[in-house]
Protein backbone atom coordinates (compact mmCIF):
# COMPACT_ATOMS: atom_id res chain seq x y z
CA UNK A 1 35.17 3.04 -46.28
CA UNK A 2 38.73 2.90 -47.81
CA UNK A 3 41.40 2.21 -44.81
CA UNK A 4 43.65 5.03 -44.57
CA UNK A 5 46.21 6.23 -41.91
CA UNK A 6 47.17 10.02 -42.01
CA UNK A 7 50.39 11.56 -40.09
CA UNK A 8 50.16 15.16 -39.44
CA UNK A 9 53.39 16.79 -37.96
CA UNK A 10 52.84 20.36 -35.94
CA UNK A 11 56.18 22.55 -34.93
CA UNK A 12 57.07 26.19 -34.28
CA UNK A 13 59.09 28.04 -37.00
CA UNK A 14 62.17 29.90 -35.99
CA UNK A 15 60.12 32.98 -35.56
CA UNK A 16 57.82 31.19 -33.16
CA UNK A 17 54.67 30.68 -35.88
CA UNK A 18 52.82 27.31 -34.91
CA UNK A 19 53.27 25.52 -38.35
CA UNK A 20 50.80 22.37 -38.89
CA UNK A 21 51.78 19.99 -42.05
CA UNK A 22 50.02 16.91 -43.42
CA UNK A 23 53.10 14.42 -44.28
CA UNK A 24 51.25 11.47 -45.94
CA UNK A 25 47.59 9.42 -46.07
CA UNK A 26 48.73 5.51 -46.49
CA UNK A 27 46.39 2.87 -47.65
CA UNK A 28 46.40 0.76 -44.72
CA UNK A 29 44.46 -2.08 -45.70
CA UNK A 30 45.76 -4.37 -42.79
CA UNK A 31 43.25 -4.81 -39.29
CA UNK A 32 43.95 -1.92 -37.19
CA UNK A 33 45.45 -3.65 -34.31
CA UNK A 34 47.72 -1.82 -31.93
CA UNK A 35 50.37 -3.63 -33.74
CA UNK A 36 49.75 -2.96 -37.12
CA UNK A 37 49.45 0.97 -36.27
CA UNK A 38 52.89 1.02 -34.35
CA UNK A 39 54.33 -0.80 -37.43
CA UNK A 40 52.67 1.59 -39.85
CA UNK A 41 53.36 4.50 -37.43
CA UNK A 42 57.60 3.80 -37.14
CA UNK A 43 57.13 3.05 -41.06
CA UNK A 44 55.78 6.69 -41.44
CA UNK A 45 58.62 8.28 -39.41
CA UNK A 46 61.22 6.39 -41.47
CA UNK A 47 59.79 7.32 -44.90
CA UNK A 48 59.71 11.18 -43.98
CA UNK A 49 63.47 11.00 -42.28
CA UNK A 50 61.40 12.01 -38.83
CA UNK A 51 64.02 11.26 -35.43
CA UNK A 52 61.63 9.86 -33.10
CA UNK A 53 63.82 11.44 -30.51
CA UNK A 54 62.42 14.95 -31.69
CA UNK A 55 58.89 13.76 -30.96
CA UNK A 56 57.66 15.42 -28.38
CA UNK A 57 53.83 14.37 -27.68
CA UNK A 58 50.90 12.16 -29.77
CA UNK A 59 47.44 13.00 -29.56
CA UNK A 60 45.13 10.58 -30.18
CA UNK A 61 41.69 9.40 -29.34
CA UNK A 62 40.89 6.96 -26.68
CA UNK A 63 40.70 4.05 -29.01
CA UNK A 64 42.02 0.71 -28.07
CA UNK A 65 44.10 0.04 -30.94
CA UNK A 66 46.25 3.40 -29.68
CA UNK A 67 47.61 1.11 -27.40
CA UNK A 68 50.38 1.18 -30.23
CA UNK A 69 51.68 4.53 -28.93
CA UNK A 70 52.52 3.11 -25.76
CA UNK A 71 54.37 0.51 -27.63
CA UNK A 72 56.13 2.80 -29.48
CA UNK A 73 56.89 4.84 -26.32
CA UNK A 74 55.81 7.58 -27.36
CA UNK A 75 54.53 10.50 -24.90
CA UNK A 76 50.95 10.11 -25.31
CA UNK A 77 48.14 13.44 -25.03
CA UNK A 78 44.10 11.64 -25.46
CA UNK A 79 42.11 14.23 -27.07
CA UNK A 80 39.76 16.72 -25.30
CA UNK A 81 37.47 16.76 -27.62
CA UNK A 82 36.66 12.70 -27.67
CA UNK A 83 37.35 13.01 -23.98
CA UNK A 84 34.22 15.85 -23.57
CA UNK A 85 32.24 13.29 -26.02
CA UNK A 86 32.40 10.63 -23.65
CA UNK A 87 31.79 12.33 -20.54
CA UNK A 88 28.55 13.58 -22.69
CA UNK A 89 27.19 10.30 -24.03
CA UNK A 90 28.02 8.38 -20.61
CA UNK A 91 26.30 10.75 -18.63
CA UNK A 92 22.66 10.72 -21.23
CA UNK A 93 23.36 7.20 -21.09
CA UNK A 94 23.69 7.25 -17.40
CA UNK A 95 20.25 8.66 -17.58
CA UNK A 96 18.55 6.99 -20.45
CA UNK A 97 15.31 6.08 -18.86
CA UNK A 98 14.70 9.73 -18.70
CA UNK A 99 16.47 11.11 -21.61
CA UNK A 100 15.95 8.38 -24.50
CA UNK A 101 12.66 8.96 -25.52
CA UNK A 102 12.84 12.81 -25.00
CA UNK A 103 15.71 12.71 -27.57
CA UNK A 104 13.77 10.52 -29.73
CA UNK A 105 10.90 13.18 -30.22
CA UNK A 106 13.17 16.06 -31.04
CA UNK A 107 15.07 13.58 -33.71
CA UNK A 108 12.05 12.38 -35.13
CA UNK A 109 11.08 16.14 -35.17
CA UNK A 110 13.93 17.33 -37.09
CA UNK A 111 14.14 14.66 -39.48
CA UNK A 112 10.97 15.29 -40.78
CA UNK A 113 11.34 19.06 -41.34
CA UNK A 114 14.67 17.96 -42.84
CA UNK A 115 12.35 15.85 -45.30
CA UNK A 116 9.85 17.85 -46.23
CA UNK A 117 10.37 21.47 -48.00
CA UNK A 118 6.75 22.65 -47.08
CA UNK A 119 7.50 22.16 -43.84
CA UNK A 120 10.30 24.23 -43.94
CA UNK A 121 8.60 26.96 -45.52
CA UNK A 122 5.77 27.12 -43.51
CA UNK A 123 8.08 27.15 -40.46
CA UNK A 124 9.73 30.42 -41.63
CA UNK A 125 6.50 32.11 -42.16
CA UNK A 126 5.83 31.00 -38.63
CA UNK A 127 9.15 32.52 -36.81
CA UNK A 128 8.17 35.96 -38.36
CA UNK A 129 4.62 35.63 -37.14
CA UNK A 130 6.10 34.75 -33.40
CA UNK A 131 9.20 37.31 -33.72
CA UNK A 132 11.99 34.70 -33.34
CA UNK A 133 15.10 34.10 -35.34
CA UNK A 134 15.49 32.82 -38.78
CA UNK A 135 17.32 29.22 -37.62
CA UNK A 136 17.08 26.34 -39.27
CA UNK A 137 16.42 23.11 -37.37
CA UNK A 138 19.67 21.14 -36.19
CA UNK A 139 19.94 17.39 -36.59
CA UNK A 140 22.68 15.47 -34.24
CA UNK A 141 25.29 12.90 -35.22
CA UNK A 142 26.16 10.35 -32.88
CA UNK A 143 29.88 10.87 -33.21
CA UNK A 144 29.38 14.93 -32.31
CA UNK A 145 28.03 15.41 -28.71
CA UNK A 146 27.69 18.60 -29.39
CA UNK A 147 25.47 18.25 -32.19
CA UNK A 148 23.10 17.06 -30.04
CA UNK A 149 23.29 20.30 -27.85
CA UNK A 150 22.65 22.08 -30.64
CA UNK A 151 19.63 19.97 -31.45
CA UNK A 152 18.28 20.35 -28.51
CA UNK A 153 18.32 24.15 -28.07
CA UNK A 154 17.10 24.75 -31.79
CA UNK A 155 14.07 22.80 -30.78
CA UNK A 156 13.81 24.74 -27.79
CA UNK A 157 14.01 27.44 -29.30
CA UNK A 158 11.63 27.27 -32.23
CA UNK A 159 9.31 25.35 -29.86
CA UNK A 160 6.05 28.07 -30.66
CA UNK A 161 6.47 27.70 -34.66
CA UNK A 162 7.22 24.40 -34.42
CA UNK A 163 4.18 23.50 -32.53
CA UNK A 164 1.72 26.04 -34.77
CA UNK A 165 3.17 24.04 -37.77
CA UNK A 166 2.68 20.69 -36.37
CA UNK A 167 -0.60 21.24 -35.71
CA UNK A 168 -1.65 22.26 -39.35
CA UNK A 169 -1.21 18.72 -40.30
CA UNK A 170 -3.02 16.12 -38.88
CA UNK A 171 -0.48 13.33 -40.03
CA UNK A 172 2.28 15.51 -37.60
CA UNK A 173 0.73 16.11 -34.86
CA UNK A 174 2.07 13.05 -33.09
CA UNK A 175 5.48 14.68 -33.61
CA UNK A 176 4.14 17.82 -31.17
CA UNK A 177 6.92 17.26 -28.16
CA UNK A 178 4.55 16.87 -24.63
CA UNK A 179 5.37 18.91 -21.89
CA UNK A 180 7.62 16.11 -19.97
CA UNK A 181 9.93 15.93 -22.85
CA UNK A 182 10.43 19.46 -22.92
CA UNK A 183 10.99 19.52 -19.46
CA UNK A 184 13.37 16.98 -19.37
CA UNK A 185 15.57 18.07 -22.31
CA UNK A 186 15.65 21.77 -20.35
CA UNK A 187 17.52 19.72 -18.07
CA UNK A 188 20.00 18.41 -20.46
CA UNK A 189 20.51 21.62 -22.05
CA UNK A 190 21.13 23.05 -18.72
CA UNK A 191 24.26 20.74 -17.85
CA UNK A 192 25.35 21.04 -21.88
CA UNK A 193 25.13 24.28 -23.04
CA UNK A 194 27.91 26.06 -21.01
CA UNK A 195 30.51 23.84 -22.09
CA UNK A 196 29.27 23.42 -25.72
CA UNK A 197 32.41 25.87 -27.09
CA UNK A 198 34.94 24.40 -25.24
CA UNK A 199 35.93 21.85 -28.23
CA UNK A 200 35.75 23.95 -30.66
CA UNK A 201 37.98 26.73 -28.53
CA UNK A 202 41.05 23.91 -28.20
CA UNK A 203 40.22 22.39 -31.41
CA UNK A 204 42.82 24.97 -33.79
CA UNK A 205 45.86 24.58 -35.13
CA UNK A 206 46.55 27.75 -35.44
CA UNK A 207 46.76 28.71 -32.06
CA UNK A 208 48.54 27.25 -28.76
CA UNK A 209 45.66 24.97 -27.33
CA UNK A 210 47.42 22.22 -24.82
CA UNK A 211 48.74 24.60 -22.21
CA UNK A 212 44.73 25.77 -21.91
CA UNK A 213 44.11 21.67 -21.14
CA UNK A 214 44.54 22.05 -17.49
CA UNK A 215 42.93 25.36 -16.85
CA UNK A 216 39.71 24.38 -18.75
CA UNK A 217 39.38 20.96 -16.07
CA UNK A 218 39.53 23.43 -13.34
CA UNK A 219 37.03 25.58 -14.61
CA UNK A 220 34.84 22.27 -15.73
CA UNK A 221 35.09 20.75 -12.89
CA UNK A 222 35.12 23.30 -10.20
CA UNK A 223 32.67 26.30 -11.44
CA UNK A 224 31.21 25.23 -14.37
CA UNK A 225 29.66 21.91 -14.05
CA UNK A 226 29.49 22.03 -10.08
CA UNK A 227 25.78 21.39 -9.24
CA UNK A 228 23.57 24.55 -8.21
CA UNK A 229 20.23 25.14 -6.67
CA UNK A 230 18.42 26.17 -9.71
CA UNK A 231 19.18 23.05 -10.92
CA UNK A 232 17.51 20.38 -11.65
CA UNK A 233 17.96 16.86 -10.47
CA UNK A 234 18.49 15.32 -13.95
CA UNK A 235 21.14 18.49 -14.25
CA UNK A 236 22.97 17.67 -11.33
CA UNK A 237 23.14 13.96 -12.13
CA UNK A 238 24.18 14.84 -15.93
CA UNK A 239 27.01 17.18 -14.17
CA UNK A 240 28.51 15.21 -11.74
CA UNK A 241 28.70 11.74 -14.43
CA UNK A 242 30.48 14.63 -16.87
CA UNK A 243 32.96 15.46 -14.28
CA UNK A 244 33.60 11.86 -12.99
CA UNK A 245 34.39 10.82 -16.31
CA UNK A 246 36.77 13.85 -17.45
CA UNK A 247 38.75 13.65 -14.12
CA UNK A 248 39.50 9.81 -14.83
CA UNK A 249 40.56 10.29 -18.19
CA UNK A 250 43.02 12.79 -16.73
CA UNK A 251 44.35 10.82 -13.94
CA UNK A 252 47.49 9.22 -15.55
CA UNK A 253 50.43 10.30 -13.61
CA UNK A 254 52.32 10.76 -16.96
CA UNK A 255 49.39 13.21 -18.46
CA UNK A 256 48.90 15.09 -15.31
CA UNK A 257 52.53 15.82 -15.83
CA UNK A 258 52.54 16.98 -18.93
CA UNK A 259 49.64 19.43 -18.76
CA UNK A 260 51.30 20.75 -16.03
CA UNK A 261 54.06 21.26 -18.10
CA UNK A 262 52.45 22.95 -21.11
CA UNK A 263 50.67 25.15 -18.48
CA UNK A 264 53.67 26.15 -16.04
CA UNK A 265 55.25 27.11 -19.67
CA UNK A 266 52.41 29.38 -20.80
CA UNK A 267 52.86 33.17 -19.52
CA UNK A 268 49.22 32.92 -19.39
CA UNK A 269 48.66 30.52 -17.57
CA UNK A 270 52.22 30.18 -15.11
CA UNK A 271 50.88 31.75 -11.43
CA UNK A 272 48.97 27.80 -11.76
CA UNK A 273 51.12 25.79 -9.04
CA UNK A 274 52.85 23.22 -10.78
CA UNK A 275 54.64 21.38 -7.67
CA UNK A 276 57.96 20.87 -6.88
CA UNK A 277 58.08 17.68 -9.05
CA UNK A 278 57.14 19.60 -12.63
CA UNK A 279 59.66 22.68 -11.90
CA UNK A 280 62.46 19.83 -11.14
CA UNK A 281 61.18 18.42 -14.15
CA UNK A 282 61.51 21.19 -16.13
CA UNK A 283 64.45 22.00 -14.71
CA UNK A 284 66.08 18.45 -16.27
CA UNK A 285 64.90 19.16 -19.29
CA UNK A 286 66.56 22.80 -19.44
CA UNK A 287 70.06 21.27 -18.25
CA UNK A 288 69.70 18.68 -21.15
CA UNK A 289 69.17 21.66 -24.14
CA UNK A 290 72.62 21.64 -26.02
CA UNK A 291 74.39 25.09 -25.59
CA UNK A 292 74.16 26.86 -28.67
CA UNK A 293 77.90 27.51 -30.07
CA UNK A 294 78.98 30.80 -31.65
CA UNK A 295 81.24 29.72 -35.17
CA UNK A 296 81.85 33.27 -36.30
CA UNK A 297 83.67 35.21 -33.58
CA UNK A 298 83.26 39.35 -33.51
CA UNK A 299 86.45 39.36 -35.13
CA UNK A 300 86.19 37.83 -37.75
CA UNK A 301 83.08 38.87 -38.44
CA UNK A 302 84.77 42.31 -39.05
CA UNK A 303 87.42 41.02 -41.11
CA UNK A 304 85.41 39.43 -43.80
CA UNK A 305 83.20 42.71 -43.85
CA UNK A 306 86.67 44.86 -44.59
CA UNK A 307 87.80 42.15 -46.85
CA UNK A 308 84.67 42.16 -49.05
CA UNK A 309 84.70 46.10 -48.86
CA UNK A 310 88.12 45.80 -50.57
CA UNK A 311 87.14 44.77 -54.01
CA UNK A 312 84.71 48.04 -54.82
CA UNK A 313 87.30 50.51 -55.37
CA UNK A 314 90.46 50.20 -57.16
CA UNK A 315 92.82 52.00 -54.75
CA UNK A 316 91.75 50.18 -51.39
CA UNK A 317 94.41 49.81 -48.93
CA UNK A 318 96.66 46.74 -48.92
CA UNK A 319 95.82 45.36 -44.98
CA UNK A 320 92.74 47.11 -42.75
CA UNK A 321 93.39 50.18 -40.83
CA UNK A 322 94.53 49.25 -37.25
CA UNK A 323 91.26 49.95 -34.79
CA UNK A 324 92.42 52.07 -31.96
CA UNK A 325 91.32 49.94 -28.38
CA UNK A 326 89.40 52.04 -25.94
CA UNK A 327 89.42 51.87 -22.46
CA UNK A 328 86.47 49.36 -22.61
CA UNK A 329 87.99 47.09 -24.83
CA UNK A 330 90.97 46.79 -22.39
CA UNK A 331 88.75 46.33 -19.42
CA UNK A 332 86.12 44.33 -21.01
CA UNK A 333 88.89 41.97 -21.99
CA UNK A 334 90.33 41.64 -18.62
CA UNK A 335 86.87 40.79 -17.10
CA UNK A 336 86.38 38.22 -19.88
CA UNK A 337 89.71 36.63 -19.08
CA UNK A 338 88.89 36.87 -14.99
CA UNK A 339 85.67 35.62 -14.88
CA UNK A 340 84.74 32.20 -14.98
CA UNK A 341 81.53 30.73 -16.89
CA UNK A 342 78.04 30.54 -14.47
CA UNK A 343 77.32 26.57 -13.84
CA UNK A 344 74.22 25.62 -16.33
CA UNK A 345 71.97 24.39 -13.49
CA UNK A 346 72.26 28.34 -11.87
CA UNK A 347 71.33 29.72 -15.00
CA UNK A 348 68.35 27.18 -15.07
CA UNK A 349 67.39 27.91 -11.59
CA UNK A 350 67.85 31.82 -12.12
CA UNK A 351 65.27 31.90 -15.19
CA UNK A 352 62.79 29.89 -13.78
CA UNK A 353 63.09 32.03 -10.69
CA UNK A 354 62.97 35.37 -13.03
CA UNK A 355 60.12 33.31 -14.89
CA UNK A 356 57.62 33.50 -12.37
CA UNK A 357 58.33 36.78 -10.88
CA UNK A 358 56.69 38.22 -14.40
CA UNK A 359 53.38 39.25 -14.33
CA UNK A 360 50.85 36.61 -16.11
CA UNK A 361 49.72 37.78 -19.26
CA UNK A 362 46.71 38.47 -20.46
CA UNK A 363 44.54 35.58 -21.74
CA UNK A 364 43.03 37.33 -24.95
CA UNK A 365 47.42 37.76 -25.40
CA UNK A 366 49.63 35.40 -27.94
CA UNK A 367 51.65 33.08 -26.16
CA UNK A 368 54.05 32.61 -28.92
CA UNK A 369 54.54 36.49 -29.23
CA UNK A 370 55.44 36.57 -25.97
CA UNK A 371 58.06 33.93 -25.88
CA UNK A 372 59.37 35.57 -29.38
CA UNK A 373 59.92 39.09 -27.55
CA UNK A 374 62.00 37.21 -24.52
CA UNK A 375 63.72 34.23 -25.57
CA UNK A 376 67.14 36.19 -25.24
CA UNK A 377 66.02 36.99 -21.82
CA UNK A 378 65.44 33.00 -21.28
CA UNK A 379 67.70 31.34 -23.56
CA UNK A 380 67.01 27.90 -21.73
CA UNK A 381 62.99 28.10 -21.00
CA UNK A 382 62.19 28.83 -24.50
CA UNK A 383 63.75 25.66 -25.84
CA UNK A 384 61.29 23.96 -23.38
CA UNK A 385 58.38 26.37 -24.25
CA UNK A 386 59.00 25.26 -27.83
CA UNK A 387 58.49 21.76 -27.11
CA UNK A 388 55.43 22.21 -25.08
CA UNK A 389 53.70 24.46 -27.08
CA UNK A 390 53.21 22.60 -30.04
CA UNK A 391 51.23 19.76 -28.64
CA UNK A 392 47.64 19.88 -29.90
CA UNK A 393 45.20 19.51 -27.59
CA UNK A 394 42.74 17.41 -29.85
CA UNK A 395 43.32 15.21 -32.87
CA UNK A 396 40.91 17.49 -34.69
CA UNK A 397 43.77 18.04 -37.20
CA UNK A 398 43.43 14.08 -38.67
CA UNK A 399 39.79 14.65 -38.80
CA UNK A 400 40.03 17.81 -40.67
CA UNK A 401 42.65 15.70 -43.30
CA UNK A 402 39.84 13.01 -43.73
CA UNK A 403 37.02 15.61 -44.41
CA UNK A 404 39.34 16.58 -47.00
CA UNK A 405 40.59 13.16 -48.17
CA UNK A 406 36.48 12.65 -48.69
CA UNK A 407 36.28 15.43 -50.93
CA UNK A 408 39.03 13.90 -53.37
CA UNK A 409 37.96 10.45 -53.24
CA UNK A 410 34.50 10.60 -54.03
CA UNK A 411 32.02 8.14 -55.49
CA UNK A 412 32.82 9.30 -58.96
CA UNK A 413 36.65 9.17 -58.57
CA UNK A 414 36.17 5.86 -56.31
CA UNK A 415 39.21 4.17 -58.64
CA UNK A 416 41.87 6.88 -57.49
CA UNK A 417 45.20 4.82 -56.43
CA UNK A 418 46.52 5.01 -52.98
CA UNK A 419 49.72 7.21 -54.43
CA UNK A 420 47.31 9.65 -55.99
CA UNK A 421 45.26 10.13 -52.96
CA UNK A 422 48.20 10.46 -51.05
CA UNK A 423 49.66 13.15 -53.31
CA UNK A 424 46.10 14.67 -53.54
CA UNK A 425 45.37 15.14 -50.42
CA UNK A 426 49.25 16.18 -49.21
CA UNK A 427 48.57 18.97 -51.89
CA UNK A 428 45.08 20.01 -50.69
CA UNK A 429 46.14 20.45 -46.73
CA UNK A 430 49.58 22.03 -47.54
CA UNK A 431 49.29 24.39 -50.63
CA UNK A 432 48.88 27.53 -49.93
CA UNK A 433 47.48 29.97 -52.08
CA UNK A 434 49.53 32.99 -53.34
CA UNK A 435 48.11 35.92 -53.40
């Protein structure tokens, strides 16, 4: 329950690897107003020598207090995964006169297997007698929707032991789920189940995850949770609250602009229209990359390799040996002095236009790989591509440094300073291990 704020940083290496670094977890012992965070958030930037102007996007939850990104000015992303958790819990909510006590029964169910070791046992002997699989029951968290999909098709699942069990022991058998709450959580596993791995899918840091944003709401929203005829009513009312609540938490101008962005930019994902107002977009921020100047002309180059060739033997010549021009020196240097430099906004038009005459690539494909092998083919669209795709998708990242932040500061190391934990936990999300 100690107040903490953590600032992870994620950025592409030279060599296009997606790099994710944990800068510092500050004791923030101030209310968390929106406020307080911007303070403590511009406090953070100036204590790791961060240029705000480098920032490209923050991902955060939907909280109110996050307000303070908009203060800051920030370019704001609100996580997937919190929004998918809220389009899940308004939906059961939506439906709670059917769904409450359904979900009671399967909780009360679990957490008294959870309690009870005999139990347990007799419920493996059980799933060999009835030929199903060696799972243990699944109990949900109310911050984790999808713990409570998982839940609910464990139960489902292990219905036939669990029942045979149950009704061994005459204290249980209230606990034997009736027919209408298995019916009804059918339902709700119905509208849950096939988007249960999206979270986890754009929750890594290790791979590109916000250019996938966009393409996941169209599948959501247009196959996935679209109502059928095998389903039921409940379904179809769980489906369509899910989708009403993930297509207003994208409807910002600003974000529908950015996924577009991050998508347009992914060779994966670029034959998805982005409009004439992203590409012109785009097309700004290409014009306003710096040109990357040469110091070391060819030249020169050569000279300090002759010069430093000099000193290995002791009868090297006193000046180079004159290079004899060929007839494509002469000409090449005539062209160079003839022709005049192409205007930055045709180059940015001409790669954009070269852009999307490539063939998409293949989802299963690395993004970053791709953009590696072509950057000299698209000297101006990979400095955007590099901005776009680091952006996570989710704020899983903080939540990861927290699980580890509980591991150091535990109940028996409860008196660990702020510094230490701070150096603790930099050390535990950061250091690699050499093999």
């Amino acid at each position: 329950m100690m107040p903490y704020m953590s600032l992870t940083i994620h950025y592409l290496s030279a060599n296009w690897e997606l790099k994710s670094k944990c800068l510092e977890t500050v004791f923030t012992p101030e209310s968390h107003t929106s406020e307080n965070l911007a303070e403590a958030l511009r406090s953070s930037f100036q204590e790791c020598s961060l240029d705000e102007r480098k920032l490209v996007c923050i991902t955060t939850d939907n909280g109110a207090n996050m307000a303070a990104v908009r203060k800051l000015g920030w370019t704001w992303l609100n996580c997937f995964g919190h929004n998918l958790h809220l389009a899940v819990t308004n939906a059961m909510k939506s439906e709670k006169d059917r769904t409450a006590r359904a979900m009671g029964v399967f909780r009360n169910l679990v957490t008294a297997f959870s309690q009870s070791w005999q139990k347990k046992k007799k419920l493996q002997r059980e799933q060999v007698e009835h030929n199903l699989p060696q799972h243990c029951l699944v109990l949900d968290c109310p911050t984790r929707w999808g713990t409570k999909q998982k839940m609910v098709a464990r139960v489902l699942e292990q219905v036939p032991a669990i029942r045979r069990v149950l009704m061994d022991d005459r204290r249980s058998q209230h606990l034997i789920p009736m027919w209408q709450d298995i019916e009804v959580l059918e339902s709700v596993n119905a509208a849950l189940k096939k988007v249960a791995d999206f979270t986890d899918a754009l929750s890594s840091e290790k791979t590109v995850t916000a250019p996938s944003v966009k393409p996941v709401l169209q599948l959501l929203t247009e196959d996935i949770l679209l109502p059928t005829d095998e389903d039921t009513e409940l379904t179809r009312n769980l489906k369509k609250k899910m989708v009403g609540v993930l297509k207003d938490k994208y409807s910002a101008p600003a974000t529908q602009q950015l996924l577009s962005k991050a998508s347009f930019i992914d060779p994966r994902h670029k034959d998805i229209n982005p409009g004439d107002d992203v590409k012109d977009a785009l097309l700004e921020e290409m014009l306003a990359m710096p040109e990357e100047r040469r110091d070391i002309r060819d030249g020169e180059a050569a000279m300090s390799v002759a010069a430093a060739g000099e000193g290995e033997g002791e009868s090297a010549p006193s000046s180079p040996p004159k290079k004899i021009k060929n007839l494509a020196d002469l000409l090449g240097k005539r062209k160079a002095q003839s022709s005049s430099p192409v205007p930055k906004r045709i180059r940015a038009d001409t790669e954009v236009a070269r852009y999307l005459q490539e063939e998409a690539l293949d989802l299963h494909s690395d993004p970053l790989a791709w953009w590696r092998d072509n950057q000299a083919r698209f000297p101006l669209l990979s400095k955007v591509a590099r901005k776009y795709m680091t952006i996570c998708a989710t704020s899983t990242p903080s939540e990861r440094v927290f699980s580890a932040a509980g591991n150091i500061v535990t109940p028996l190391r409860s008196s660990l300073k702020p510094d230490k934990v701070n150096m603790l936990v930099f050390l535990s999300r950061n250091m690699k291990t050499e093999k």
